[in-house]
C-alpha atoms as a PDB file:
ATOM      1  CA  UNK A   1      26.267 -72.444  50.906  1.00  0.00           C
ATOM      2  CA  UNK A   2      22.368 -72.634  50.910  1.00  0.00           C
ATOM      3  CA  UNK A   3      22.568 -70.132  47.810  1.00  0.00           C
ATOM      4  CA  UNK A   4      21.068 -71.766  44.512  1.00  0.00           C
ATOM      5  CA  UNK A   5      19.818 -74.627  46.162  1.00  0.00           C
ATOM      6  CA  UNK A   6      16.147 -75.576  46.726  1.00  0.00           C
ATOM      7  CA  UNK A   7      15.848 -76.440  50.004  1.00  0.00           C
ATOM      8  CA  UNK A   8      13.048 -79.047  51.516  1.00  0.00           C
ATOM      9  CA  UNK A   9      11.741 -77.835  55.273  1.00  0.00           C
ATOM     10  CA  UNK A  10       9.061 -79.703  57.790  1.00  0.00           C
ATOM     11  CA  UNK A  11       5.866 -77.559  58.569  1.00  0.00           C
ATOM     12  CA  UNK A  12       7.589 -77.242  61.917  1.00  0.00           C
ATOM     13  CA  UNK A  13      11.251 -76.410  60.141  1.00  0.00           C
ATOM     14  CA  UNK A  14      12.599 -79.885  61.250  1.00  0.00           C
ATOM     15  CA  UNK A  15      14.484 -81.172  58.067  1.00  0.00           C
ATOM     16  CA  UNK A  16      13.003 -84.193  56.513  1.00  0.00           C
ATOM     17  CA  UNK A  17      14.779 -87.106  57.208  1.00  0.00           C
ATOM     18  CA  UNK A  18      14.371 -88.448  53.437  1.00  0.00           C
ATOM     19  CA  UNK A  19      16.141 -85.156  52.092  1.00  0.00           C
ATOM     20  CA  UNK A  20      18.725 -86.243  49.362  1.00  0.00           C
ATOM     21  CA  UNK A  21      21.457 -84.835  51.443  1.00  0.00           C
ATOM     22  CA  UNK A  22      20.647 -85.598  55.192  1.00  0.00           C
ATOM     23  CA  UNK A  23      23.269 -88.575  55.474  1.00  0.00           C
ATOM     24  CA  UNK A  24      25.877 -86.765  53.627  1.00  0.00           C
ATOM     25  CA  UNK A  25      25.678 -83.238  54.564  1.00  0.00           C
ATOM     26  CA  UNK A  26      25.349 -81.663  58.486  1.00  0.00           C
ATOM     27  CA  UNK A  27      23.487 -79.101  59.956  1.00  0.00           C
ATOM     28  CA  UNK A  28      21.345 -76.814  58.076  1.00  0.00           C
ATOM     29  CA  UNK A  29      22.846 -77.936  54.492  1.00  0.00           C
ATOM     30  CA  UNK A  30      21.081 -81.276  55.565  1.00  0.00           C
ATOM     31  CA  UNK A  31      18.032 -78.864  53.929  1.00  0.00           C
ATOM     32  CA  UNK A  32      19.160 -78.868  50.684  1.00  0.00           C
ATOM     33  CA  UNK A  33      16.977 -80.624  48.536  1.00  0.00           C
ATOM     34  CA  UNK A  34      18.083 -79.930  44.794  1.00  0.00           C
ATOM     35  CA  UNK A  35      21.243 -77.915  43.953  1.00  0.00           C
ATOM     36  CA  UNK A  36      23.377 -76.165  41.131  1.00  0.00           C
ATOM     37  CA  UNK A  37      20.975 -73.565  40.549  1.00  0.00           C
ATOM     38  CA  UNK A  38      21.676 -69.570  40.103  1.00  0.00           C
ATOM     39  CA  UNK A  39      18.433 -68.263  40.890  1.00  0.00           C
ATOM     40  CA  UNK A  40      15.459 -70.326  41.704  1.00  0.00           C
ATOM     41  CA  UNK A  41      13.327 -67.380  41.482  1.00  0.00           C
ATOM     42  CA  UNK A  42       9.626 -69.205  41.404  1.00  0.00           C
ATOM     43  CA  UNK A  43       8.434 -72.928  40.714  1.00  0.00           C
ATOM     44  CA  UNK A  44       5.158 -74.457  39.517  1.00  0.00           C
ATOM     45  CA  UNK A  45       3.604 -77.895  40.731  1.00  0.00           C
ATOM     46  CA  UNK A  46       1.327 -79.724  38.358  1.00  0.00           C
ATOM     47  CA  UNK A  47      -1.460 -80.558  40.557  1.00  0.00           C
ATOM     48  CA  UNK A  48      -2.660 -84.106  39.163  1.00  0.00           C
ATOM     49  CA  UNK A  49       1.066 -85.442  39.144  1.00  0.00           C
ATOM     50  CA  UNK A  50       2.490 -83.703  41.448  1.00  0.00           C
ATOM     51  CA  UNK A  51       5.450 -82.486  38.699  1.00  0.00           C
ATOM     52  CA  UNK A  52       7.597 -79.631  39.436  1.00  0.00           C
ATOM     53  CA  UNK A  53       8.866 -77.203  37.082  1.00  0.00           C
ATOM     54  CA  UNK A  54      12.057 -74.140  38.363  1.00  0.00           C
ATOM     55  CA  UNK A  55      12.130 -71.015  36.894  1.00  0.00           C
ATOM     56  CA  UNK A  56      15.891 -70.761  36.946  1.00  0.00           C
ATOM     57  CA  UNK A  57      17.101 -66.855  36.265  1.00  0.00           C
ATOM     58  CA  UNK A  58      20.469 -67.189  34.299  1.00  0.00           C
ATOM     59  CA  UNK A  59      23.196 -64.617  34.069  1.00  0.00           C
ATOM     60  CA  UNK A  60      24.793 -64.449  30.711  1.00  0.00           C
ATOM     61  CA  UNK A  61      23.211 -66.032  28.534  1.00  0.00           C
ATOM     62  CA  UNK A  62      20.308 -68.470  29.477  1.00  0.00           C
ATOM     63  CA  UNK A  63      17.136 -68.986  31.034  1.00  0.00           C
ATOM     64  CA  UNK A  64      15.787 -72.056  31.952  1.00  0.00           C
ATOM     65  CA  UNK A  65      13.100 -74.400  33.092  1.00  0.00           C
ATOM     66  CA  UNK A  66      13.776 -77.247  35.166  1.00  0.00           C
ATOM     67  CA  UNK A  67      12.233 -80.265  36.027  1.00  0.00           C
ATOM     68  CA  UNK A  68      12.677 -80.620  39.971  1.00  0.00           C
ATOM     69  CA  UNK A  69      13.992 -84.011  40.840  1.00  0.00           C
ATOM     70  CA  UNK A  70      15.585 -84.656  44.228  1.00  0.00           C
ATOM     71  CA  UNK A  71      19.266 -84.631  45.212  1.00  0.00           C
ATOM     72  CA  UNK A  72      19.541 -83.379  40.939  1.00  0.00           C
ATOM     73  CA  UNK A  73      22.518 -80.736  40.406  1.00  0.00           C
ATOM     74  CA  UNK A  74      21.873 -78.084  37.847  1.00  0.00           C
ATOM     75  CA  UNK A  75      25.250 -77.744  36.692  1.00  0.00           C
ATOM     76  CA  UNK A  76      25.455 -73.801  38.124  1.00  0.00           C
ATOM     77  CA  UNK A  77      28.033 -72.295  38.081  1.00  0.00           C
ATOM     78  CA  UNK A  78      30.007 -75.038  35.491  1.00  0.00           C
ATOM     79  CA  UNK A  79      27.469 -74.821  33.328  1.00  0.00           C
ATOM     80  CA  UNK A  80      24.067 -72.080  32.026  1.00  0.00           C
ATOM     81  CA  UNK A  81      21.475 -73.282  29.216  1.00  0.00           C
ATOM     82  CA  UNK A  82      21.381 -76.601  27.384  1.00  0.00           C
ATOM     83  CA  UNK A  83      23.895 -79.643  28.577  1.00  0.00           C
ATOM     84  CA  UNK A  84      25.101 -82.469  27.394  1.00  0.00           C
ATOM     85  CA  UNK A  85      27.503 -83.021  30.597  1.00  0.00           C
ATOM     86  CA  UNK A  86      26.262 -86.443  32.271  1.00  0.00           C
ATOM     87  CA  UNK A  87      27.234 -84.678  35.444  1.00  0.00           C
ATOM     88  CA  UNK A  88      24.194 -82.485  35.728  1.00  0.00           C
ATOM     89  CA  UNK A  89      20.654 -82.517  34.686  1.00  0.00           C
ATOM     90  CA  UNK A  90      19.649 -80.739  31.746  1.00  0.00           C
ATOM     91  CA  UNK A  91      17.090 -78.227  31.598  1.00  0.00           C
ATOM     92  CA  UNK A  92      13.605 -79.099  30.066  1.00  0.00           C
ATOM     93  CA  UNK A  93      13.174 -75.948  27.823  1.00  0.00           C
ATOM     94  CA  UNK A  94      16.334 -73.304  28.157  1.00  0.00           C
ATOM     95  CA  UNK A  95      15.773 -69.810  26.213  1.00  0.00           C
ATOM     96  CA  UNK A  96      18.564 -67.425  25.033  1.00  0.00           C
ATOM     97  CA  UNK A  97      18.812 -64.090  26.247  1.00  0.00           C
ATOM     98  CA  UNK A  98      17.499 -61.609  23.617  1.00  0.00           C
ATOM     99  CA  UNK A  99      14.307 -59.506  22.451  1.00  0.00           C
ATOM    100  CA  UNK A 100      12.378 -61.432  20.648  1.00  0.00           C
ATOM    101  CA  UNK A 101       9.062 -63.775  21.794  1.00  0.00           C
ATOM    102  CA  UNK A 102      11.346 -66.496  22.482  1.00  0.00           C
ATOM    103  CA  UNK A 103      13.870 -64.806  23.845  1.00  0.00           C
ATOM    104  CA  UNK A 104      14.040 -62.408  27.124  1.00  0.00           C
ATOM    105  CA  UNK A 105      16.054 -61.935  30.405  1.00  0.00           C
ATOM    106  CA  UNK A 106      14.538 -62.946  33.526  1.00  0.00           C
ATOM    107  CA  UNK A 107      12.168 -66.149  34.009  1.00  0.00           C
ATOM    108  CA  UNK A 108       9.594 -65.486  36.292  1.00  0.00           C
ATOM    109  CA  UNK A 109       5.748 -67.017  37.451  1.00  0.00           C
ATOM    110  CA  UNK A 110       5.111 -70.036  36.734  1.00  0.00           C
ATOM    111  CA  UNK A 111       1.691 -72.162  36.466  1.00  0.00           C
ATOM    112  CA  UNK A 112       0.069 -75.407  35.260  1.00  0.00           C
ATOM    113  CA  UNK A 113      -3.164 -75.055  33.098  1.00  0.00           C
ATOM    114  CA  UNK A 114      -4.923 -77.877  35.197  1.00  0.00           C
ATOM    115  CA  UNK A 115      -8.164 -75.772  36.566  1.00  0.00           C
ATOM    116  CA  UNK A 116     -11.144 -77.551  37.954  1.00  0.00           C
ATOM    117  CA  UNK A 117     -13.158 -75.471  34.975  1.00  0.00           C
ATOM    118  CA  UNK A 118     -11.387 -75.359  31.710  1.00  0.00           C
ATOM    119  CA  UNK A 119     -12.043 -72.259  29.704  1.00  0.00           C
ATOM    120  CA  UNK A 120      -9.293 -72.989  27.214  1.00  0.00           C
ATOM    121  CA  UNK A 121      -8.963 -75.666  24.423  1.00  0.00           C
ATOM    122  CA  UNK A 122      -8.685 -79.585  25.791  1.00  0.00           C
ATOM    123  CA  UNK A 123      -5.083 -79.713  24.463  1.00  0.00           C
ATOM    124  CA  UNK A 124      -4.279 -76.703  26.325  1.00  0.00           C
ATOM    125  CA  UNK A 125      -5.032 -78.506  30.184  1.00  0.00           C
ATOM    126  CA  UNK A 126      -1.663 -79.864  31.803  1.00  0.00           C
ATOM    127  CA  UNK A 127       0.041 -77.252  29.612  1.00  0.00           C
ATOM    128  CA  UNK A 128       3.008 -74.600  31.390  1.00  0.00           C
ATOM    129  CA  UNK A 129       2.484 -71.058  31.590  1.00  0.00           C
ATOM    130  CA  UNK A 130       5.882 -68.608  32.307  1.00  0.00           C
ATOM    131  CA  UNK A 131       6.755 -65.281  32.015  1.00  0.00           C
ATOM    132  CA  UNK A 132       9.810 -63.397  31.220  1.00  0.00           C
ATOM    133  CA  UNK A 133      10.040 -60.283  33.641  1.00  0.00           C
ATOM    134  CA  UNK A 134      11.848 -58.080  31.468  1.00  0.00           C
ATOM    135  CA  UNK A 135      10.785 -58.544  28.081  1.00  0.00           C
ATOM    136  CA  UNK A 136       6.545 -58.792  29.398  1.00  0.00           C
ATOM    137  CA  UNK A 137       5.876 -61.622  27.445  1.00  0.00           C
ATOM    138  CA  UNK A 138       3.702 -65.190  28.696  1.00  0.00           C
ATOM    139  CA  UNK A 139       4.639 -68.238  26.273  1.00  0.00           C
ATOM    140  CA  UNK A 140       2.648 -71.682  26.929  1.00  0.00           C
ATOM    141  CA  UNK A 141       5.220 -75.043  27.249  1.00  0.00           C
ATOM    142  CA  UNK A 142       2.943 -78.242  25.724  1.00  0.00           C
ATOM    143  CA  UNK A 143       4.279 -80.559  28.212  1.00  0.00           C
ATOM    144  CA  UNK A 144       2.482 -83.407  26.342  1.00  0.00           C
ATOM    145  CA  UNK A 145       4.019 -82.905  22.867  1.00  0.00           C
ATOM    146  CA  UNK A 146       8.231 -82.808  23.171  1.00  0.00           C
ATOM    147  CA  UNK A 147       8.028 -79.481  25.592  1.00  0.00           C
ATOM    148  CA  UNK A 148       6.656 -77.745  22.489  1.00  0.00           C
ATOM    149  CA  UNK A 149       6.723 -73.816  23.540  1.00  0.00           C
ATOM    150  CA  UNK A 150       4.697 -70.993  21.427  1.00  0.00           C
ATOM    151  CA  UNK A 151       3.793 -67.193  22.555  1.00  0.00           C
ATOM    152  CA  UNK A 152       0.492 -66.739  23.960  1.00  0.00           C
ATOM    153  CA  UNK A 153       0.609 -63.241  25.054  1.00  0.00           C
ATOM    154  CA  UNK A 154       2.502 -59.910  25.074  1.00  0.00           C
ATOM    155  CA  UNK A 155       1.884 -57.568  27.592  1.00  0.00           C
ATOM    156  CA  UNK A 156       4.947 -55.332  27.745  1.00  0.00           C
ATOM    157  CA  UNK A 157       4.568 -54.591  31.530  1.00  0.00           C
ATOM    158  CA  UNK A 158       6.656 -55.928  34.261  1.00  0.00           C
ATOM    159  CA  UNK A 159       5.156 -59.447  34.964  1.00  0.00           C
ATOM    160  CA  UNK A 160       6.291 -61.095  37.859  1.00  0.00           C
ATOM    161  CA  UNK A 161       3.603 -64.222  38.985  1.00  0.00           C
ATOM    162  CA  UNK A 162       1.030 -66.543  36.767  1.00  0.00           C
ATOM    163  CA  UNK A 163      -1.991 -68.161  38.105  1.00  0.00           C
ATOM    164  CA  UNK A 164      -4.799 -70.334  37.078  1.00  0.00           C
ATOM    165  CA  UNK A 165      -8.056 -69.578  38.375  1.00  0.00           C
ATOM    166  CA  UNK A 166     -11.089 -71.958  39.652  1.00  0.00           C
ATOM    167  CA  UNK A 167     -12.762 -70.216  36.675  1.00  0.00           C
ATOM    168  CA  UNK A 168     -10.290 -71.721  34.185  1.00  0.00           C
ATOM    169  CA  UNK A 169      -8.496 -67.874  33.731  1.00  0.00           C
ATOM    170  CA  UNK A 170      -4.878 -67.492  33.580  1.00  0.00           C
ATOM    171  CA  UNK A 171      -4.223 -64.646  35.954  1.00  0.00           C
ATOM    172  CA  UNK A 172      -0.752 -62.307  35.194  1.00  0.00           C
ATOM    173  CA  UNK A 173       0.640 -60.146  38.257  1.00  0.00           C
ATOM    174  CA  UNK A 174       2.811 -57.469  36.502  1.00  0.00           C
ATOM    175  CA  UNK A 175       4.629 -53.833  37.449  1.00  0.00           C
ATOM    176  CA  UNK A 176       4.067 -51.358  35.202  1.00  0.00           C
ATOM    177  CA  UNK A 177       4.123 -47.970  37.286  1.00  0.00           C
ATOM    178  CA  UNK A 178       1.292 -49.642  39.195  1.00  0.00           C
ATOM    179  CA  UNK A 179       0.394 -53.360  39.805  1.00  0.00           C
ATOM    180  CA  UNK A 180      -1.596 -54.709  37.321  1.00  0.00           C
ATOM    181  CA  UNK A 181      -3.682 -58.151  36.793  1.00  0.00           C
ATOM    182  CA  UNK A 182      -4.058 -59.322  33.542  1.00  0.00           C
ATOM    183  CA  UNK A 183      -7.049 -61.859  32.638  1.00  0.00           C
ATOM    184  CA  UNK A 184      -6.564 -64.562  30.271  1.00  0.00           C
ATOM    185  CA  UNK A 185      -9.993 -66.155  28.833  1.00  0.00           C
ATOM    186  CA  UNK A 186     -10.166 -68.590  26.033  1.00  0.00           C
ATOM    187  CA  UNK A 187     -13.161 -67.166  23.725  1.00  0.00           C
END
């Protein structure tokens, strides 16, 4: 199955020839790029490094964000949170399910605070923005110090996407009854 994979596609949908899986796998699974994850629902790129970060929804219990790495397996469906099996990679930051500001239910947008204009504090650039869908909350992952992770903003509403501006603003796409965007400004 293609399901909880993250799959790697040519411009012209030709499948790279330096996929993880191309020599092993046939066919369209030769597309699979990272696998063993539930729901891949949206990713972030740092732009100076090139790093990539999955937003992985969870079912029971977890939520997590994962550091892409190619031909990696995510453990799904063995395994949902923090693991120590040597089997599968771990996630980089993993939050419970719950109502709290470190806590939700759905992992969703996803950016890197690496603007060509910085509005907010130097220690803040290189930092990861997500969102939690359900509980409306943004929290800020300092990549630099130990994936350190503290709230930065509650909106309540439905948020669904993150993005960082050319004018150094962290933008927030959310549902509530009507889209909204949300502008984040360091003052």
């Amino acid at each position: 199955s293609r399901f909880g994979k993250i799959l790697r596609y040519n411009d012209d949908l030709t499948i790279p020839t330096d996929n993880p899986f191309y020599t092993t796998a046939t066919g369209v699974y030769r597309g699979i790029w990272a696998l063993g994850l539930r729901n891949p629902f949206t990713f972030g790129f740092q732009p100076t490094t090139g790093r990539m970060f999955i937003n992985d929804v969870g079912e029971a219990a977890w939520e997590e964000i994962n550091e892409g790495v190619a031909g990696s397996n995510y453990g799904w469906p063995t395994t949902e949170g923090p693991t120590s099996d040597p089997r599968f990679r771990g996630p980089v930051f993993a939050y419970q399910h719950g109502g709290t500001v470190l806590s939700g239910h759905a992992i969703v947008g996803a950016a890197f605070y690496n603007p060509a204009t910085t509005t907010f504090p130097a220690p803040y650039v290189g930092d990861y923005f997500f969102a939690d869908y359900v509980s409306g909350w943004i929290n800020r992952m300092d990549v630099a110090n130990d994936n350190a992770v503290y709230a930065f903003a509650r909106i309540g509403d439905s948020i669904f996407d993150l993005k960082v501006g050319p004018d150094g603003a962290l933008y927030a796409l959310a549902a509530g009854g009507t889209f909204l965007v949300y502008r984040y400004q360091y003052q």
